[in-house]
Protein backbone atom coordinates (compact mmCIF):
# COMPACT_ATOMS: atom_id res chain seq x y z
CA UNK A 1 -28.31 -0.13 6.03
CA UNK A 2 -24.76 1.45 6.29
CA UNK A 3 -22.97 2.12 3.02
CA UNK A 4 -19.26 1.03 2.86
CA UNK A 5 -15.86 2.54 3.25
CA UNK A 6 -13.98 0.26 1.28
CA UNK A 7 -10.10 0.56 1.96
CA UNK A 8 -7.65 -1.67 0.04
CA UNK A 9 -3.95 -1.48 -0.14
CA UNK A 10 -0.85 -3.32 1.49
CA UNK A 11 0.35 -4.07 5.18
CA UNK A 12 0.09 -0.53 5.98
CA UNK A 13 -3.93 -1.01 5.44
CA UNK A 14 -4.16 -4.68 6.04
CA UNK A 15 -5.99 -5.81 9.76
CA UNK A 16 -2.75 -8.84 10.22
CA UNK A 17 -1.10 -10.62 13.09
CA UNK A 18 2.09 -11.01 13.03
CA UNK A 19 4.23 -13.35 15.54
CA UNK A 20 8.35 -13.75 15.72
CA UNK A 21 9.32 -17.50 15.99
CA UNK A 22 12.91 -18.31 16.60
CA UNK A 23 14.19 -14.81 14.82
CA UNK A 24 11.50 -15.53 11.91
CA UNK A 25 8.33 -13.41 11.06
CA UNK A 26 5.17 -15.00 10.63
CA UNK A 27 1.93 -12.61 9.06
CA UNK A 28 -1.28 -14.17 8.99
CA UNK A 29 -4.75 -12.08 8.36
CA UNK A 30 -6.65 -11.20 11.72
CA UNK A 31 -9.42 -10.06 10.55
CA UNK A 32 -11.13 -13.40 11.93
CA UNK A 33 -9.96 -12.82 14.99
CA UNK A 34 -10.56 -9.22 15.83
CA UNK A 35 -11.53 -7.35 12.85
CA UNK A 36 -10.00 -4.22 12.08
CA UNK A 37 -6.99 -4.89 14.56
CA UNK A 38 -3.23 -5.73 14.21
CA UNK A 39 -2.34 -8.23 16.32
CA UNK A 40 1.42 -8.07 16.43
CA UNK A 41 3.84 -9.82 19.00
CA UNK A 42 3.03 -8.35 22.19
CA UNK A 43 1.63 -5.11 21.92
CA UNK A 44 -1.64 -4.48 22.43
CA UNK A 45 -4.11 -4.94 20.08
CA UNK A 46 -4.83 -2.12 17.57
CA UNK A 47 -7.38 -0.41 14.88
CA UNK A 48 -6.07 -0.10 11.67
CA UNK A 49 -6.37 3.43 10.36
CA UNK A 50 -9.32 2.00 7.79
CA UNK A 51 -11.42 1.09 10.94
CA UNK A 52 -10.83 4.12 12.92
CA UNK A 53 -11.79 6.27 9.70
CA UNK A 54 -15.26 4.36 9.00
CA UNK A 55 -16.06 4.76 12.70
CA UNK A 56 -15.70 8.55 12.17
CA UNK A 57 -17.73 8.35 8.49
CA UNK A 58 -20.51 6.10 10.24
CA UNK A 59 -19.66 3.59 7.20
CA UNK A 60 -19.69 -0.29 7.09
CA UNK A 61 -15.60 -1.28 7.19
CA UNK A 62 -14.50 -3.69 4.07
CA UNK A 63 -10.49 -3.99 4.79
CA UNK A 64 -9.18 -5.97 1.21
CA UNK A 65 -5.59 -5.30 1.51
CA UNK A 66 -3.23 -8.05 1.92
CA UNK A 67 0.51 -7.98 2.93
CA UNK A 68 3.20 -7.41 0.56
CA UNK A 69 0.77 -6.34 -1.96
CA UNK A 70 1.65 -4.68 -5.31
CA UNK A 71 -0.17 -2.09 -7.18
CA UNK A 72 -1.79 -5.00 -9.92
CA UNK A 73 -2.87 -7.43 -6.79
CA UNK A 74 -4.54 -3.72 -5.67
CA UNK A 75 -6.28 -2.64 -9.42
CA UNK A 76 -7.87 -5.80 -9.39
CA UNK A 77 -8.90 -6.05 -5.76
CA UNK A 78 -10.36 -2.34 -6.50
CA UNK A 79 -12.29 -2.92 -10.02
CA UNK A 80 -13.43 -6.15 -9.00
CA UNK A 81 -15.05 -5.65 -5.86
CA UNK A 82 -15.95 -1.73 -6.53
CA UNK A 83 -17.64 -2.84 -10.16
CA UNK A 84 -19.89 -5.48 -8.45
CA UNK A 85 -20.78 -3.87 -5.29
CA UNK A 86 -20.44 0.19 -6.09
CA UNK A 87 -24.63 0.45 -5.27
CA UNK A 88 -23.51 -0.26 -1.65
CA UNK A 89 -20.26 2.14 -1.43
CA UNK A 90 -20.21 5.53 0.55
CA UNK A 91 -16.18 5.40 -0.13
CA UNK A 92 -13.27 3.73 -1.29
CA UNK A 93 -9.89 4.42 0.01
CA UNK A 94 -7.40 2.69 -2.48
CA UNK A 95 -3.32 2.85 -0.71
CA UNK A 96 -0.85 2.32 -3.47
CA UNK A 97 2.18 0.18 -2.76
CA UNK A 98 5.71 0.17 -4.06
CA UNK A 99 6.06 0.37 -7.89
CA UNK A 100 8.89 -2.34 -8.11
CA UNK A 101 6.16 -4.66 -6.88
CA UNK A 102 4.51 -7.46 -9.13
CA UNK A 103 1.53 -9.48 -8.69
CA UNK A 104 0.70 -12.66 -10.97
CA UNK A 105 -2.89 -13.50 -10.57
CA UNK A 106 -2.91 -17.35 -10.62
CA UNK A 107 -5.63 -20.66 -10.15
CA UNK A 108 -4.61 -22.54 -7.11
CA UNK A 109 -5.32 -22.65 -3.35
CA UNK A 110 -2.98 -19.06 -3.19
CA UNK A 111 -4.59 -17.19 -6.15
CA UNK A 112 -1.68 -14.25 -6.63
CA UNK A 113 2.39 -14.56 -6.60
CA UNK A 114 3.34 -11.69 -5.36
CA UNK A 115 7.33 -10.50 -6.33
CA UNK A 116 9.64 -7.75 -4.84
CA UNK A 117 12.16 -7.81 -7.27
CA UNK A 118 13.64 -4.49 -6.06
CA UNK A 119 14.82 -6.43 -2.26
CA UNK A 120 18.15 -8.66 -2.43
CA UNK A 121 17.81 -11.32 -0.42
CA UNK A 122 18.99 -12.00 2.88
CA UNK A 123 22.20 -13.89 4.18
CA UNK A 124 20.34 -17.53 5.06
CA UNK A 125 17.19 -16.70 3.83
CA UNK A 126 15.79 -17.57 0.60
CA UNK A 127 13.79 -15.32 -1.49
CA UNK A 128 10.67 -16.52 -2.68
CA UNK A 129 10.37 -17.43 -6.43
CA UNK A 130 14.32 -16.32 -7.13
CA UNK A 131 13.95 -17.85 -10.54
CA UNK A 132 11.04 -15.60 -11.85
CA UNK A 133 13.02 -13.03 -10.28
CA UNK A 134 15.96 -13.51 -11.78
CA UNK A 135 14.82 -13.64 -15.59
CA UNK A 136 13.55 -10.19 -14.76
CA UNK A 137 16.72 -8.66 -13.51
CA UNK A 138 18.12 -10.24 -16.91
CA UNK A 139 15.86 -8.19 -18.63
CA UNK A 140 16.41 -5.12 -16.68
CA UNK A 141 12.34 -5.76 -15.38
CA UNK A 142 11.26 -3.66 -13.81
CA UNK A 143 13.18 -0.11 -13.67
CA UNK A 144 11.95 3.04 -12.62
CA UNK A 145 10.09 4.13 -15.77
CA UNK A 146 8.19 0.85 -16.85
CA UNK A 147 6.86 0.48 -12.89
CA UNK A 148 6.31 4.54 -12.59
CA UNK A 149 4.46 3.93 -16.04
CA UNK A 150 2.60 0.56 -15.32
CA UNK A 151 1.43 2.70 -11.59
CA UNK A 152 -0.16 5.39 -12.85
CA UNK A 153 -1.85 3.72 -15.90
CA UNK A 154 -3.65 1.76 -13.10
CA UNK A 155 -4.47 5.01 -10.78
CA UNK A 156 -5.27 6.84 -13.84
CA UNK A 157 -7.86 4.29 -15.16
CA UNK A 158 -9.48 3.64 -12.01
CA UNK A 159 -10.06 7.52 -11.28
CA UNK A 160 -12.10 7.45 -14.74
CA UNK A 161 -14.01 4.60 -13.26
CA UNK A 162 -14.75 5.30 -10.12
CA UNK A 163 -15.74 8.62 -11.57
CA UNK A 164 -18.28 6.74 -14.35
CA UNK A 165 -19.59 4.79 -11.80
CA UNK A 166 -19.98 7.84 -9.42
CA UNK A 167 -17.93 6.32 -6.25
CA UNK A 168 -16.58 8.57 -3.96
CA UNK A 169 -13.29 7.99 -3.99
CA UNK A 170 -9.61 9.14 -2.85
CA UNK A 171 -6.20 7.64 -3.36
CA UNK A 172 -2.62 7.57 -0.90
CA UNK A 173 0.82 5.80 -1.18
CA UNK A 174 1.65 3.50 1.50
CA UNK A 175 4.80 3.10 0.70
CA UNK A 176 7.81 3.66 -1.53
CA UNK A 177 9.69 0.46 -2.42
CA UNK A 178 13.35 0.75 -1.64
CA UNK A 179 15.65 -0.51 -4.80
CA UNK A 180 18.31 -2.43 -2.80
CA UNK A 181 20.61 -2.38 -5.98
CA UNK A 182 20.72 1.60 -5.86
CA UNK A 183 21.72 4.43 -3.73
CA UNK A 184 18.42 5.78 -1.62
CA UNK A 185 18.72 9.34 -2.71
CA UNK A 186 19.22 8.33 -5.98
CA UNK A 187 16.77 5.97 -6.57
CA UNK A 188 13.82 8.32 -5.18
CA UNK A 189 15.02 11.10 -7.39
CA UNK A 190 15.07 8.88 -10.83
CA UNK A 191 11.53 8.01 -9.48
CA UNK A 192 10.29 11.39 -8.96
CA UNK A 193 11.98 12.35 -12.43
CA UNK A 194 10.12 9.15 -14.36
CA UNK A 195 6.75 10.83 -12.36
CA UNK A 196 7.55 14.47 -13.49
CA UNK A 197 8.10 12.93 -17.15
CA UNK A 198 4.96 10.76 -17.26
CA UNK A 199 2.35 11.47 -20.13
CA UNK A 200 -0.10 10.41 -16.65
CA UNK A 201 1.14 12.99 -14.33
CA UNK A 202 -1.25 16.06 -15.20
CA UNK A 203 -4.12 13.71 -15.65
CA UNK A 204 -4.18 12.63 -12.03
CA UNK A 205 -6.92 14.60 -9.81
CA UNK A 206 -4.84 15.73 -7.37
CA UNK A 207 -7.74 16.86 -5.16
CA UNK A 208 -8.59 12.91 -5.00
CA UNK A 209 -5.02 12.17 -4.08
CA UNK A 210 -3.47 12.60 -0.74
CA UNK A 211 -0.28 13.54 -0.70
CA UNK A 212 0.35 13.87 -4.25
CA UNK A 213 3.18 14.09 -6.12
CA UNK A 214 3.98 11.55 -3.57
CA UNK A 215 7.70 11.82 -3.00
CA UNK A 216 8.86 14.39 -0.75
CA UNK A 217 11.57 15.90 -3.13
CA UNK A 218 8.28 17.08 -5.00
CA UNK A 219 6.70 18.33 -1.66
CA UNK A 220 4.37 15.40 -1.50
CA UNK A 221 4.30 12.48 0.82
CA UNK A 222 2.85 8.72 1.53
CA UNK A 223 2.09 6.89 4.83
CA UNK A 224 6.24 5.99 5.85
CA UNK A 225 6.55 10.20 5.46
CA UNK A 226 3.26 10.39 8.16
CA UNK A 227 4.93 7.92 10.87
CA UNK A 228 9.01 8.94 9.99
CA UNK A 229 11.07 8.69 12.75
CA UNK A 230 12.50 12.09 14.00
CA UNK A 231 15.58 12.40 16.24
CA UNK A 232 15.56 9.17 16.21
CA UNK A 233 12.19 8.48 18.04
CA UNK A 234 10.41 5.75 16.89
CA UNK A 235 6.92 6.72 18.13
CA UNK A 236 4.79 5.53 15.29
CA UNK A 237 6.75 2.23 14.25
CA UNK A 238 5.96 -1.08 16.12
CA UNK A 239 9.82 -2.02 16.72
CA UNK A 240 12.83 0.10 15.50
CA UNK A 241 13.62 -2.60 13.05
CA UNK A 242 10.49 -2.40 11.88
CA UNK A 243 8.72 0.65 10.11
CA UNK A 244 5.15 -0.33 9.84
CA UNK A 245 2.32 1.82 12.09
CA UNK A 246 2.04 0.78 15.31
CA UNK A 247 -1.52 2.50 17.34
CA UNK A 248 0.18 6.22 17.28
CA UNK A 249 1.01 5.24 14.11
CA UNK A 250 -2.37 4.12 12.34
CA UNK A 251 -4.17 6.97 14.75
CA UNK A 252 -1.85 9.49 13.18
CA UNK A 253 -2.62 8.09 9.46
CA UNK A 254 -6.01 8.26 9.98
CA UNK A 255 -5.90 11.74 11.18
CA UNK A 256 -3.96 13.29 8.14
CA UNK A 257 -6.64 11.29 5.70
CA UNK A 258 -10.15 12.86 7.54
CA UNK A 259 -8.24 16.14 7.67
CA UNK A 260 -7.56 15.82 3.53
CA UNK A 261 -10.62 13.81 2.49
C-alpha cells in the first residue's frame, strides 16, 4: 500500500472551486468533485501543486487545507491527523498562512471561526464576525510580535514532533498577510524584525524549511514570491485581481518544492 504525502495549509494548498455570482465570490471544496483540482470560473481545471508533487513521490495524496486558513486551524489539522495516522506517512508538507490570522476551534455544524483581523472591510460588504474583531483591535490583538511569536511556537513544536515521531517532514509559507492599517514596506519589515528578534528563530531547521527566513528583505521567500507578477505579467495568477496560483502557477510551486525537498 502507498504511504501518504500529507499537505495541509490554506487556499494556496487547498483542491477548491470557486464561482463569481453577480460580482460576489463563492469557494466551496472540490475535492468531491475532481480531487486534487481547482475548479475556478472558467479556466480549465487544474492540479494543485500537492497532487502534482505526490504523483512525482509515488505517494497516496491527503489535501487538509481549507481556505482562509490560519496557522492554529493548520497546528491542529497537522498534530491531529499526523499523531493518529504517522504509521501510514511517507511525508507531510505543512504551508503556513498569514500570522494576523486566527482560528477558534468551535462545536457546531462549522467546527472553526476563522478571523483576518489584519483586512478592513470592504465598501458594501460586511466582514464576518466584526464584533470579535473589533474587541481585538481594542486590545491592540494581534500585532506583529504576539502573531510572529504565537507562529513559530507552533512551527517550532511541531518540528520536535514530527521529529519524535520520525515523519518526514518539510515546512513553506503560503502567504504573508497584508496589515491593511499599515504601510506595505513597513509592515513586512516590523515582521521580519519581530522574526530576527524571536527567542524561536535559531531553533527552526532551516534545512526542513523552504524558503526560510521567509520574507524577502531576509533573502527568503513563500509561495506569492514563487508566482509574483513581473513587468506586470500575470502568468501564474488566475485573474489580475486575483493573486492565487493558477496551473503555471501551482506547476511552478511544485517545481521549486521537489527541487528543495
Amino acid at each position: 500500500m502507498k504511504k501518504e504525502l500529507v499537505v495541509i495549509g490554506c487556499s494556496f494548498t487547498e483542491a477548491y472551486s470557486c464561482e463569481h455570482i453577480n460580482g460576489k465570490r463563492y469557494v466551496h471544496v472540490s475535492d468531491d468533485k475532481m480531487p486534487g483540482y481547482v475548479i475556478y470560473d472558467h479556466l480549465e481545471p487544474y492540479k494543485v501543486w500537492g497532487l502534482r508533487i505526490a504523483e512525482k513521490l509515488n505517494l497516496k495524496y491527503v489535501n487538509l487545507a481549507k481556505s482562509g486558513a490560519g496557522n492554529d486551524l493548520i497546528f491542529a489539522k497537522a498534530l491531529d491527523y499526523v499523531s493518529a495516522n504517522h504509521k501510514k506517512i511517507g511525508k507531510v508538507i505543512i504551508q503556513w498562512s498569514g500570522i494576523l490570522r486566527m482560528d477558534f476551534e468551535q462545536v457546531l455544524d462549522n467546527p472553526w471561526i476563522q478571523l483576518n483581523p489584519g483586512t478592513k472591510p470592504s465598501a458594501g460588504f460586511e466582514r464576518m464576525y466584526e464584533d470579535i474583531i473589533s474587541v481585538l483591535h481594542k486590545h491592540r490583538i494581534p500585532n506583529q510580535t504576539s502573531s510572529m511569536n504565537g507562529w513559530l511556537r507552533k512551527v517550532y513544536a511541531l518540528q520536535n514532533i514530527f521529529k519524535q515521531l520520525d515523519v518526514d517532514y518539510h515546512f513553506v509559507t503560503g502567504i504573508l498577510e497584508l496589515n491593511e492599517y499599515m504601510e506595505y514596506d513597513d509592515w513586512h519589515y516590523k515582521c521580519a524584525q519581530a522574526l530576527l528578534e524571536s527567542q524561536y528563530f535559531d531553533l527552526i531547521d532551516k534545512k526542513r524549511y523552504i524558503g526560510w527566513p521567509v520574507y524577502s528583505v531576509l533573502k527568503g521567500f513563500c509561495f506569492q514570491d514563487i508566482i509574483r507578477p513581473e513587468n506586470n505579467n500575470f502568468k501564474y495568477w488566475v485573474s489580475k485581481i486575483d493573486g492565487h496560483p493558477n496551473k503555471l502557477g501551482h506547476e511552478k510551486i511544485a517545481e521549486v518544492i521537489l527541487n528543495e525537498i
